[in-house]
Protein backbone atom coordinates (compact mmCIF):
# COMPACT_ATOMS: atom_id res chain seq x y z
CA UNK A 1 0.00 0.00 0.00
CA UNK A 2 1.05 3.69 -0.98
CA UNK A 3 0.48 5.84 2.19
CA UNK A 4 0.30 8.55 0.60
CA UNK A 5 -2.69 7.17 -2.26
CA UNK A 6 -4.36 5.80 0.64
CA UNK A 7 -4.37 8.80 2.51
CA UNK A 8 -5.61 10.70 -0.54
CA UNK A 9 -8.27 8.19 -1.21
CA UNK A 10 -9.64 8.47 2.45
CA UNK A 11 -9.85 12.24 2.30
CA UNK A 12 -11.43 11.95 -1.34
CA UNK A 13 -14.22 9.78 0.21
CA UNK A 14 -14.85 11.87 3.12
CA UNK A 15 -15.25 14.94 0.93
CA UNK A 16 -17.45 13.75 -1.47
CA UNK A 17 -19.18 11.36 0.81
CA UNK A 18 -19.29 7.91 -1.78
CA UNK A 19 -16.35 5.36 -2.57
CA UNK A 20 -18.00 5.53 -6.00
CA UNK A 21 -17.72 9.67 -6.40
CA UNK A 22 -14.11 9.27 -4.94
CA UNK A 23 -13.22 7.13 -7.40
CA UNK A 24 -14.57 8.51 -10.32
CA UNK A 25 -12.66 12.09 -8.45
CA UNK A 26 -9.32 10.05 -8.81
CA UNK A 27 -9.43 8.11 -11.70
CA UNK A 28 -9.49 4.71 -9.93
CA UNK A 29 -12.17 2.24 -9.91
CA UNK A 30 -14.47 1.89 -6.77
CA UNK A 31 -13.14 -1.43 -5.48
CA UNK A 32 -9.30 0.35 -5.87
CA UNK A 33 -10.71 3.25 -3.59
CA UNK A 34 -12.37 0.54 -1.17
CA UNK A 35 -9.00 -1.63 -1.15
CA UNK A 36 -6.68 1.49 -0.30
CA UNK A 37 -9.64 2.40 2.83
CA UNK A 38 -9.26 -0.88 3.96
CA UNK A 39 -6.00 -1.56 3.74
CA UNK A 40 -5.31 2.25 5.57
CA UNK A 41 -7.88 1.04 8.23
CA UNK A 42 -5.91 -2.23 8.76
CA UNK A 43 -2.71 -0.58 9.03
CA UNK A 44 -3.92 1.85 11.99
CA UNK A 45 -6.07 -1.07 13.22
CA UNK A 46 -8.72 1.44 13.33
CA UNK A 47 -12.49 2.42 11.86
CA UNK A 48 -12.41 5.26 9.55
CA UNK A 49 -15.46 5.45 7.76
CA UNK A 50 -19.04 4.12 8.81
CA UNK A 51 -20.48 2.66 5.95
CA UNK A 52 -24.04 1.76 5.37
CA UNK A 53 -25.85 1.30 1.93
CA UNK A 54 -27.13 4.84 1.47
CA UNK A 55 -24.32 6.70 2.86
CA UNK A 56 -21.07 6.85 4.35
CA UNK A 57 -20.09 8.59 7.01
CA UNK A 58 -16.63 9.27 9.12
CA UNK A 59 -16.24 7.67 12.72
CA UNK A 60 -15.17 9.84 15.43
CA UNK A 61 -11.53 8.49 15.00
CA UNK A 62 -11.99 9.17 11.25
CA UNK A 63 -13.19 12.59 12.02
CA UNK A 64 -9.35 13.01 14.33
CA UNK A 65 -7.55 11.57 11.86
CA UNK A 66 -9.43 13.43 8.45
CA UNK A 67 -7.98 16.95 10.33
CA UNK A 68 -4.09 15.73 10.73
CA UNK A 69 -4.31 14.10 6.80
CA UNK A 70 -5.39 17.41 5.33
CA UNK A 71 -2.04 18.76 6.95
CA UNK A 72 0.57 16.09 5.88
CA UNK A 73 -0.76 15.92 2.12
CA UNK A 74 -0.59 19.91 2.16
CA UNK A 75 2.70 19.53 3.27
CA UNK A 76 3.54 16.49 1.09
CA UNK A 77 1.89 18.78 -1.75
CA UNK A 78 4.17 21.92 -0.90
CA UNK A 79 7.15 19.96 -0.58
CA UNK A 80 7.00 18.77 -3.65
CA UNK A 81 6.17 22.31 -5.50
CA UNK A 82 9.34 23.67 -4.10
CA UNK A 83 11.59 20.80 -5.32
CA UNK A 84 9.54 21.01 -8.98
CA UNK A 85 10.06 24.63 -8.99
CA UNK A 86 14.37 24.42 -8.14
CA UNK A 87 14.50 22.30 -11.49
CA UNK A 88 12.55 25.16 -13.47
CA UNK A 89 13.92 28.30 -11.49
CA UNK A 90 16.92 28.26 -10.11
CA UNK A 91 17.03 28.78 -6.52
CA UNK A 92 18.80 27.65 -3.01
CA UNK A 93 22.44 26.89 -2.67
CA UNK A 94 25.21 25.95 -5.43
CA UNK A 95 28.07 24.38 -4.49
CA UNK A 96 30.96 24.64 -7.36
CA UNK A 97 34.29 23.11 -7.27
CA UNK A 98 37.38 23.93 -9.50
CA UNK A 99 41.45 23.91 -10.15
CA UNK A 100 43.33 26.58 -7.97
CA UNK A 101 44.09 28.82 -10.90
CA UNK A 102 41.88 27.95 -13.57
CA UNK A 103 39.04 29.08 -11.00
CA UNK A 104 40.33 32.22 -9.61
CA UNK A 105 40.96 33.37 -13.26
CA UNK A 106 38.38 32.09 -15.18
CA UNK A 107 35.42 30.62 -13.04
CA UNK A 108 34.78 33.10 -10.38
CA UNK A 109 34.10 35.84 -12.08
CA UNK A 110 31.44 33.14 -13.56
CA UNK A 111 30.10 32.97 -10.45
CA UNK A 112 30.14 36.31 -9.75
CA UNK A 113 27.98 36.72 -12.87
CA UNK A 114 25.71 34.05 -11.90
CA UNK A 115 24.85 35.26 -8.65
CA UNK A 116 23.92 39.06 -10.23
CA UNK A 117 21.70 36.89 -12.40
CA UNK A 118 19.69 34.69 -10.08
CA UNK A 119 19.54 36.53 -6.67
CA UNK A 120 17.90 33.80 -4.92
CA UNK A 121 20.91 31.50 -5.39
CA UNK A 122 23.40 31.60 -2.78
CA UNK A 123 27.09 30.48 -3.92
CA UNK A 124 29.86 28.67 -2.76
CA UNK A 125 33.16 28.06 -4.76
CA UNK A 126 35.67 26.15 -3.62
CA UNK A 127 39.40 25.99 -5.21
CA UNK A 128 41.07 23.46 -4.57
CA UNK A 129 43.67 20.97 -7.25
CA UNK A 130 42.54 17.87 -4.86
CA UNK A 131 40.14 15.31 -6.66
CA UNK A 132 37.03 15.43 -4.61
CA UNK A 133 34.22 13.25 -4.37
CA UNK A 134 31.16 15.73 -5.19
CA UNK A 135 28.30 13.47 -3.53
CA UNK A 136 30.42 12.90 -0.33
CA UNK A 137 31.38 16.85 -0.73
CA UNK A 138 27.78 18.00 -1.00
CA UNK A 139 28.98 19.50 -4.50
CA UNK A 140 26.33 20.51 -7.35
CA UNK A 141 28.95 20.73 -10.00
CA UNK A 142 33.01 20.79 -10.81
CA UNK A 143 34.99 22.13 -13.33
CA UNK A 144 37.79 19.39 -14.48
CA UNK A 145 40.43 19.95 -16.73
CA UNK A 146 41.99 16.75 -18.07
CA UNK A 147 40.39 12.95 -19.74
CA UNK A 148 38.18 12.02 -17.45
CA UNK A 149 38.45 8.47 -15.23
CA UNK A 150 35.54 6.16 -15.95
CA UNK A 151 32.45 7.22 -13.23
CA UNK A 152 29.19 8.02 -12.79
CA UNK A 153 29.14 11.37 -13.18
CA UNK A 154 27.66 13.14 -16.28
CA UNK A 155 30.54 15.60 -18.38
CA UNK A 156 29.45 18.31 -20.35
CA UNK A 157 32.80 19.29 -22.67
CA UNK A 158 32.93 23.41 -22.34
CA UNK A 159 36.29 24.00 -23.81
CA UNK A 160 39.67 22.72 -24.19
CA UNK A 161 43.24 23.06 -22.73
CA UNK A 162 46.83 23.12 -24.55
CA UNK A 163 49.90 22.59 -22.45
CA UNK A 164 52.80 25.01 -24.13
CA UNK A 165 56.51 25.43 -23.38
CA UNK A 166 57.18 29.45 -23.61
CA UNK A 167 60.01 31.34 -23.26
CA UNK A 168 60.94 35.29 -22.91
CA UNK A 169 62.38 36.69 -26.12
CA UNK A 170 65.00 38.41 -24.26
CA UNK A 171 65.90 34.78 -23.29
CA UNK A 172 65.16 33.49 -26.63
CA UNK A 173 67.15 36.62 -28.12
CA UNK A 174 70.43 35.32 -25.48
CA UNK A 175 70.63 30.93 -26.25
CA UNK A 176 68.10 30.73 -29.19
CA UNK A 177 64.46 29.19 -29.99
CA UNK A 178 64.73 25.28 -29.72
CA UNK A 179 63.36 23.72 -33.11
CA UNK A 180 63.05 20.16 -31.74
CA UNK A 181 61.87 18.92 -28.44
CA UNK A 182 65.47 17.39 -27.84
CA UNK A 183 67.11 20.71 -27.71
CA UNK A 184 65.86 21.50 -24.62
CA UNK A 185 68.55 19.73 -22.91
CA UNK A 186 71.06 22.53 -24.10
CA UNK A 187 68.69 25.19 -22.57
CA UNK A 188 67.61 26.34 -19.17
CA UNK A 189 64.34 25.04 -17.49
CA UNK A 190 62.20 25.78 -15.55
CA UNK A 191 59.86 22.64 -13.70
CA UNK A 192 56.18 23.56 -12.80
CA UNK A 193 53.74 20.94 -11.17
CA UNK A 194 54.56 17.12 -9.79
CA UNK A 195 57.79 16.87 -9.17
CA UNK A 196 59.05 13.60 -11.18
CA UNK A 197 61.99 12.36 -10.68
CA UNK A 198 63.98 13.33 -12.83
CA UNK A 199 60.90 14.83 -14.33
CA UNK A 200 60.03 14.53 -18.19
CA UNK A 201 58.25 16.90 -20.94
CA UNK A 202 55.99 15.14 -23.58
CA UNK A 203 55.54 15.91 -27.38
CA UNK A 204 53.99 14.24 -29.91
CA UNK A 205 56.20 13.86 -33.43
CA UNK A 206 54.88 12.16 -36.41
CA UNK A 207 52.06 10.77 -34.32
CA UNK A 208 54.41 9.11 -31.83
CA UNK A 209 54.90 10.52 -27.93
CA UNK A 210 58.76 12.17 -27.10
CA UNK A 211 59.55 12.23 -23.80
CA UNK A 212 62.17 14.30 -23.21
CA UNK A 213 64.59 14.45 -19.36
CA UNK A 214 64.77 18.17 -18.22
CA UNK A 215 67.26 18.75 -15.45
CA UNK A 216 65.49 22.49 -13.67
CA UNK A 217 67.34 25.55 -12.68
CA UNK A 218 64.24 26.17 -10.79
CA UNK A 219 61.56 24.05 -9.43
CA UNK A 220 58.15 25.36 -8.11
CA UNK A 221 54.48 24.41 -7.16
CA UNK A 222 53.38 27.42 -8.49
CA UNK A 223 52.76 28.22 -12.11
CA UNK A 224 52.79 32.33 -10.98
CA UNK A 225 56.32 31.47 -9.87
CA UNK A 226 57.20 29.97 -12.86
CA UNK A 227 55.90 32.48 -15.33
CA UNK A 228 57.31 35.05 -13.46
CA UNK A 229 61.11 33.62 -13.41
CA UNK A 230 60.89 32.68 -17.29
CA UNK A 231 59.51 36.42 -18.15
CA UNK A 232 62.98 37.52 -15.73
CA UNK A 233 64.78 35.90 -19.19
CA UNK A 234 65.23 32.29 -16.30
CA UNK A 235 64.02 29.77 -19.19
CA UNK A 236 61.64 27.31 -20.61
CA UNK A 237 59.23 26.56 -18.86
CA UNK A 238 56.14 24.32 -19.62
CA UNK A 239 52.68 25.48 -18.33
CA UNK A 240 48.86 25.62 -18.96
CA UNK A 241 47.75 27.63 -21.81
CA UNK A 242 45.59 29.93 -19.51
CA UNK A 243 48.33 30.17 -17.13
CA UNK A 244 50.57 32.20 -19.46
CA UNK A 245 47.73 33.98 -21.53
CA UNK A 246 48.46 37.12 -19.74
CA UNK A 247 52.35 37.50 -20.71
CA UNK A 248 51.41 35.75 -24.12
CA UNK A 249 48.75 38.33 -24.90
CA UNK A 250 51.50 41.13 -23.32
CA UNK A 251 54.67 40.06 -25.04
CA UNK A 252 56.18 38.91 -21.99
CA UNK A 253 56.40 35.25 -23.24
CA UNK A 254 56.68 33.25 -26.67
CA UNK A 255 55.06 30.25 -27.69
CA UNK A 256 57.96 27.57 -28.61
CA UNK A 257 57.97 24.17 -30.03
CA UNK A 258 54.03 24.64 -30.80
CA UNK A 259 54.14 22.06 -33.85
CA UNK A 260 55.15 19.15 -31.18
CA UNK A 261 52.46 19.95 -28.67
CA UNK A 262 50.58 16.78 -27.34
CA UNK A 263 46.81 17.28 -28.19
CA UNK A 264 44.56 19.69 -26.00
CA UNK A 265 42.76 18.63 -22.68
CA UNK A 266 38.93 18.45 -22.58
CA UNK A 267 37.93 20.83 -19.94
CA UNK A 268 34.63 19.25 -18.80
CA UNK A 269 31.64 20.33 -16.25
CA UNK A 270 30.77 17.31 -14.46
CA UNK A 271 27.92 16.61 -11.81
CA UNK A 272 26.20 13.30 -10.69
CA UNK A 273 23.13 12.58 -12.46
CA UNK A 274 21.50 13.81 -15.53
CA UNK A 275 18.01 12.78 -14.31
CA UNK A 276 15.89 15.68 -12.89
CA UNK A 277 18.65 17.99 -13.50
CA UNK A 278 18.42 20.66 -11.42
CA UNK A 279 17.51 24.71 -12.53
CA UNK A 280 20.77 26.08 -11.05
CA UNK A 281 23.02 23.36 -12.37
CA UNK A 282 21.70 23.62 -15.70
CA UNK A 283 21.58 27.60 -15.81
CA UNK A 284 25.50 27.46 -14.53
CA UNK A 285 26.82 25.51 -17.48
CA UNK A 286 24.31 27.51 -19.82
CA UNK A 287 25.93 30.69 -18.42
CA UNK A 288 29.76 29.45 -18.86
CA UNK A 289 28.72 28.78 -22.93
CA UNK A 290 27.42 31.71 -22.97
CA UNK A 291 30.12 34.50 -21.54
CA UNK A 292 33.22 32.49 -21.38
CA UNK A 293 35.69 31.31 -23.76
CA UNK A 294 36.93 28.15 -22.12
CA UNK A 295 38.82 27.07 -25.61
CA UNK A 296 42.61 27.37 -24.96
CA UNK A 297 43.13 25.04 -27.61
């Protein structure tokens, strides 16, 4: 038995005073009204409805228990308006997670924008490089750049990522552009990001991956660090395309060795189900198409 069709049933009866108006009220047949009664009646071990073959009529615990039903299926009914309007309107809290940089630069003021647009959303972003679990997180969406392991979440592809090796031309001007991925070793480098051991850059040549051994003159968790040293004339160094955009865009730094790049990474949206997606998900990815250039690529 379905409580809450029971409940409905028994409140449709008392209102209109018939099992056979009720039903016709509902769309069920009379013996699918009388079944739901009875099996509601069984379950509190208790009389509802005084039935005689002209009439039926409510029992004084049916006349208690009519009141406190009205109240739980108004609530049952307003509880589920609210959660039917949050996937049309957006509304309530949005939790967003995303890369260090990458969000600082490019999804905040996202979110920024997003809050001036829908003022009964309250935001939270959180920036962090740590893979998170966004159920166990309690978060509605992340931004991911990279190929993404096998899981259950859903990925919507906004953009796309290259991974460059610049240099400053004053540099450049000094020791020379490398043509070939191997000449590095003759130049100065600079290592941003997991420290490997010793650590490696990859190309791609003639369809075929080139790993090639860089030995730093400076090694640093932080890609401001590192653009900052190579725009100082200190080296290569190999970075996010976004991450240098800035000094590209300013003449500070120079693409180099752009023809060996491995392809671009998918920057993705990702969030756990597709099904009943809600409003402010769904307007937060439509607002990223719409005023952001993700496409580094």
């Amino acid at each position: 038995m379905d409580r809450i069709d029971a409940m409905q049933a028994f409140v449709a009866v008392a209102d209109v005073k018939g099992f056979a108006p009720a039903a016709r009220k509902l769309g069920l047949s009379p013996s699918g009204v009388t079944r739901l009664i009875a099996a509601l009646e069984d379950r509190l071990g208790a009389r509802l409805l005084q039935r005689t073959t002209r009439k039926v009529a409510l029992t004084d615990v049916g006349t208690r228990y009519l009141e406190r039903v009205r109240r739980i299926l108004a609530d049952v009914e307003e509880a589920e308006g609210s959660a039917e309007g949050e996937r049309t309107r957006p509304g309530g809290r949005l939790v967003v997670s995303a890369p260090l940089g990458f969000g600082r630069l490019h999804v905040s003021p996202v979110m920024s924008a997003y809050l001036k647009r829908y003022p009964e959303v309250t935001g939270e972003l959180r920036l962090s490089d740590r893979m998170i679990n966004l159920v166990e997180d309690g978060v509605d969406l992340a931004v991911r750049i990279g190929h993404l392991p096998d899981s259950s979440l859903v990925a919507r592809q906004v953009g796309e990522m290259r991974r460059i090796v610049v240099a400053s031309n004053g540099y450049l001007q000094e020791h020379g552009e490398p043509k070939t991925p191997e000449a590095i070793n003759s130049h100065q480098t600079i290592q941003f990001g997991a420290m490997a051991i010793p650590p490696d850059w990859r190309f791609v040549r003639d369809g075929r991956e080139v790993r090639v051994n860089v030995t730093p003159r400076f090694v640093t968790n932080s890609a401001d660090a590192a653009i900052q040293y190579a725009e100082q004339d200190g080296g290569l160094t190999r970075v996010m395309a976004y991450q240098a955009a800035d000094a590209i865009k300013g003449g500070r730094l120079k693409i180099v060795l752009a023809k060996f790049e491995q392809p671009a990474l998918p920057i993705h949206i990702v969030y756990p189900t597709s099904r009943l997606l809600s409003a402010k998900v769904r307007t937060f990815i439509d607002l990223v198409i719409e005023i952001s250039d993700w496409h580094f690529g």
